[in-house]
N, C-alpha and C. Protein backbone atom coordinates (compact mmCIF):
# COMPACT_ATOMS: atom_id res chain seq x y z
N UNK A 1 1.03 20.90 -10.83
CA UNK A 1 0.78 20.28 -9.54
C UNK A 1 1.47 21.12 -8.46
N UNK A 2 0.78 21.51 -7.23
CA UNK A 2 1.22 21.82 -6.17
C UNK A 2 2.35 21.32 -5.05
N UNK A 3 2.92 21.98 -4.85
CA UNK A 3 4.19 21.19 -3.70
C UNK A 3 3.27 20.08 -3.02
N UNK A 4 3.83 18.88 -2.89
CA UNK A 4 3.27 18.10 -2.01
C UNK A 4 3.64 18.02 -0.79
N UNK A 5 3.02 18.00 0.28
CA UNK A 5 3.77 17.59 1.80
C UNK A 5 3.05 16.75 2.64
N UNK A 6 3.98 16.31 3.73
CA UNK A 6 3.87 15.36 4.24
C UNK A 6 2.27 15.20 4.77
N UNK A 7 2.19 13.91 4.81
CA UNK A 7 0.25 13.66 5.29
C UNK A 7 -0.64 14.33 4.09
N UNK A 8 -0.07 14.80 2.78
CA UNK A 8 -1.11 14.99 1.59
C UNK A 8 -1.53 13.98 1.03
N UNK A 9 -3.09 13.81 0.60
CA UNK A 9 -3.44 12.71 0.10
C UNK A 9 -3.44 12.82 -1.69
N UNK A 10 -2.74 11.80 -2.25
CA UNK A 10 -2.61 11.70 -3.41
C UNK A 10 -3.22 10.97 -4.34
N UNK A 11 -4.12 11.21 -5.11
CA UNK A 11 -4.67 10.42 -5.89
C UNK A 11 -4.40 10.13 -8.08
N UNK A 12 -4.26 8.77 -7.84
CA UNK A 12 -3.93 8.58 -8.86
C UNK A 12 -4.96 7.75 -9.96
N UNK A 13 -5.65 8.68 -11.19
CA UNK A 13 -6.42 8.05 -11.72
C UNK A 13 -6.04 6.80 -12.46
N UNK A 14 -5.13 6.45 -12.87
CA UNK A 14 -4.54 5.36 -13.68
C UNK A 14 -3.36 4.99 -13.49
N UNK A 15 -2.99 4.16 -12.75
CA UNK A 15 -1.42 4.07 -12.52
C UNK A 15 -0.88 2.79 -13.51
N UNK A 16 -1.53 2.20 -14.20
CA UNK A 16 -0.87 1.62 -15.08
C UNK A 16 -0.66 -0.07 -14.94
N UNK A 17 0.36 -0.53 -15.17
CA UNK A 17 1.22 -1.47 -14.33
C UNK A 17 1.26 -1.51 -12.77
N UNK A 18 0.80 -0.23 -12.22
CA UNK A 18 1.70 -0.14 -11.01
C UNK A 18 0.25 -0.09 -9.81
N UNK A 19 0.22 -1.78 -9.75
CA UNK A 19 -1.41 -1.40 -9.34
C UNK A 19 -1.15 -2.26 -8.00
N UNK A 20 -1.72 -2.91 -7.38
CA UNK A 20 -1.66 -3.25 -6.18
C UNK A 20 -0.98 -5.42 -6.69
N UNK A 21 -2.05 -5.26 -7.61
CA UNK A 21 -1.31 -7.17 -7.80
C UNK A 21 -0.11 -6.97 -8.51
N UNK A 22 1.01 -6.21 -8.74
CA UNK A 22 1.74 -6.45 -9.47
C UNK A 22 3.15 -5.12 -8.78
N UNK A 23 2.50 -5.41 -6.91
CA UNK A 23 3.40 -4.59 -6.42
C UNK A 23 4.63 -5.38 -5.34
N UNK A 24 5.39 -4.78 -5.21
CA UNK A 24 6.14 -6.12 -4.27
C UNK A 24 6.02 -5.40 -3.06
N UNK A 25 7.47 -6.23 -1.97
CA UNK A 25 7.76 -5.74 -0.86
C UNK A 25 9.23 -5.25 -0.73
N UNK A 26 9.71 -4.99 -1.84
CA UNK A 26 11.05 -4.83 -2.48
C UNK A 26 11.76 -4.32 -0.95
N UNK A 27 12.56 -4.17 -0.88
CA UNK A 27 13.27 -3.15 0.66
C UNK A 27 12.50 -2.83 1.65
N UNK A 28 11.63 -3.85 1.84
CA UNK A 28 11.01 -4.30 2.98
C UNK A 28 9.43 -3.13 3.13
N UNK A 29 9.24 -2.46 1.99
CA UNK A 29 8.29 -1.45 1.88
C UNK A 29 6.93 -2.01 1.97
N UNK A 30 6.27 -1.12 2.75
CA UNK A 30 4.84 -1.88 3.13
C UNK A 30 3.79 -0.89 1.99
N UNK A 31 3.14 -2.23 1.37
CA UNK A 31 1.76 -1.54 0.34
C UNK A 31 0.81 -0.86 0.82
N UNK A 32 0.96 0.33 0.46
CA UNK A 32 -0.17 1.17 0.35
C UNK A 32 -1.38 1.12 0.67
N UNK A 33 -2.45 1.72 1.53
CA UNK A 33 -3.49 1.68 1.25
C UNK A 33 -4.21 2.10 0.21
N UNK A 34 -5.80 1.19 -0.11
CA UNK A 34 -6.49 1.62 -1.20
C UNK A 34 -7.92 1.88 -0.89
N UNK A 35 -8.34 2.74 -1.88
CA UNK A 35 -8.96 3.90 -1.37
C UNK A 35 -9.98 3.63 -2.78
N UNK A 36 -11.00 3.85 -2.87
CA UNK A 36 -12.23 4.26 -4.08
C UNK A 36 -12.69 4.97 -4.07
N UNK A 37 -12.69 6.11 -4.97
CA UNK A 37 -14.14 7.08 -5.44
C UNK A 37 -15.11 6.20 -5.84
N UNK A 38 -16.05 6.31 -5.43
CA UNK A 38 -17.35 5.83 -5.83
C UNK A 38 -18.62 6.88 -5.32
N UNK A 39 -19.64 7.26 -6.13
CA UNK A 39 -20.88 8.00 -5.55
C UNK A 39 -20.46 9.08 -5.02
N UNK A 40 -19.14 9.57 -5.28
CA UNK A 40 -19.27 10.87 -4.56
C UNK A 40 -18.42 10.80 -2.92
N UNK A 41 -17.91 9.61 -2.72
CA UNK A 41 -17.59 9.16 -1.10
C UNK A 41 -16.14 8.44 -1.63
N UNK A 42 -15.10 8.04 -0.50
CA UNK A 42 -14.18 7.92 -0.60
C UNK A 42 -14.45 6.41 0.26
N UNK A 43 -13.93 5.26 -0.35
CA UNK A 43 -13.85 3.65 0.54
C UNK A 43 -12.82 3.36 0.43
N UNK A 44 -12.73 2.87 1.75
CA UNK A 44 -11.10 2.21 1.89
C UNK A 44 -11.70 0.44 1.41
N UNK A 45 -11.00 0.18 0.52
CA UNK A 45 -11.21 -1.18 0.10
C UNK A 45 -10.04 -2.37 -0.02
N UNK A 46 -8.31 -1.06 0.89
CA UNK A 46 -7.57 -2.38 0.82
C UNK A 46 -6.77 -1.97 2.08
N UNK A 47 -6.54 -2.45 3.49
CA UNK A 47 -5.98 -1.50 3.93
C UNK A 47 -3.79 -1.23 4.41
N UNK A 48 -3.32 -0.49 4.85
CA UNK A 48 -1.84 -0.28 4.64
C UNK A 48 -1.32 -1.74 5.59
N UNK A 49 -0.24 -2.14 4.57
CA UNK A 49 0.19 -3.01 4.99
C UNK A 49 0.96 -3.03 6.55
N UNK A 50 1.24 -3.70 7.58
CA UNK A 50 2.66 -3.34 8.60
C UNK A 50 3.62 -4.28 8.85
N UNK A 51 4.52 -4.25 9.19
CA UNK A 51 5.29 -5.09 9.60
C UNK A 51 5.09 -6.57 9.69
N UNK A 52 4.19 -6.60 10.68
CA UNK A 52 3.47 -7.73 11.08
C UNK A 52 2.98 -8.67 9.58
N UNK A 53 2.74 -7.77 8.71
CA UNK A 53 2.15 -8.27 7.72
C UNK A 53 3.78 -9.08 6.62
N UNK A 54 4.54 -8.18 6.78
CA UNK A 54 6.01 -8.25 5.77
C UNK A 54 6.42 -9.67 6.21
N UNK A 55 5.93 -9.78 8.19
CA UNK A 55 6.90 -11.03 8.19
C UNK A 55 5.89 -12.16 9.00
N UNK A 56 4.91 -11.96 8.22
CA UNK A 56 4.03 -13.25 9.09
C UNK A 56 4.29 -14.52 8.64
N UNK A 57 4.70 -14.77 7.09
CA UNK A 57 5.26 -15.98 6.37
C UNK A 57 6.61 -16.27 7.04
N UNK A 58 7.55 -15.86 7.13
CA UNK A 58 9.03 -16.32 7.39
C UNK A 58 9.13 -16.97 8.84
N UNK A 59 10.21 -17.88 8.26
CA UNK A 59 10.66 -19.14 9.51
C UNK A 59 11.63 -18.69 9.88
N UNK A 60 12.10 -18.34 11.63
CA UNK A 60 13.21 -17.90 12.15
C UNK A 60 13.91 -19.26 12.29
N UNK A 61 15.04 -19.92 11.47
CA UNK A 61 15.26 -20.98 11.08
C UNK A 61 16.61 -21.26 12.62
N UNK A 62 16.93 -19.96 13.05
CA UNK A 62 17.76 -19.67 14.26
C UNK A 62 17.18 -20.14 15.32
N UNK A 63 15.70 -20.12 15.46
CA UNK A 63 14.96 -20.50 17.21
C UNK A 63 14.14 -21.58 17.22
N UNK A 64 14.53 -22.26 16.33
CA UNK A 64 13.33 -23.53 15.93
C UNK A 64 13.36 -24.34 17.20
C-alpha cells in the first residue's frame, strides 16, 4: 500500500465487525461516511456524521 495522505479516499472491502451498526461515538468521534460500489459508480448511502448530530439527544440539565 501506498503512503496515504490527507483527503485520500480509502476503501475497505470487508471490514469485519467494524461496520457502521456496531460503531460508537467513543471520544466524541463522528461516523464516517458511506459510500457503495455498485455498477461501476460510487453512492453515498450514509452520510458523515457532525456535531449537531453527537449532541442532538442530550439534556443541558444546567439551563432547564
Amino acid at each position: 500500500m501506498s503512503t496515504i495522505r490527507n483527503s485520500d479516499i480509502l476503501c475497505f472491502n470487508n471490514a469485519g465487525a467494524y461496520c457502521h451498526t456496531m460503531s460508537s461515538n467513543y471520544n466524541s468521534r463522528y461516523r464516517p461516511a458511506e459510500v457503495i460500489y455498485i455498477d461501476g459508480e460510487f453512492k453515498l448511502i450514509r452520510k458523515r456524521e457532525s456535531f449537531q448530530d453527537l449532541v442532538r439527544n442530550q439534556i443541558d440539565v444546567f439551563n432547564q
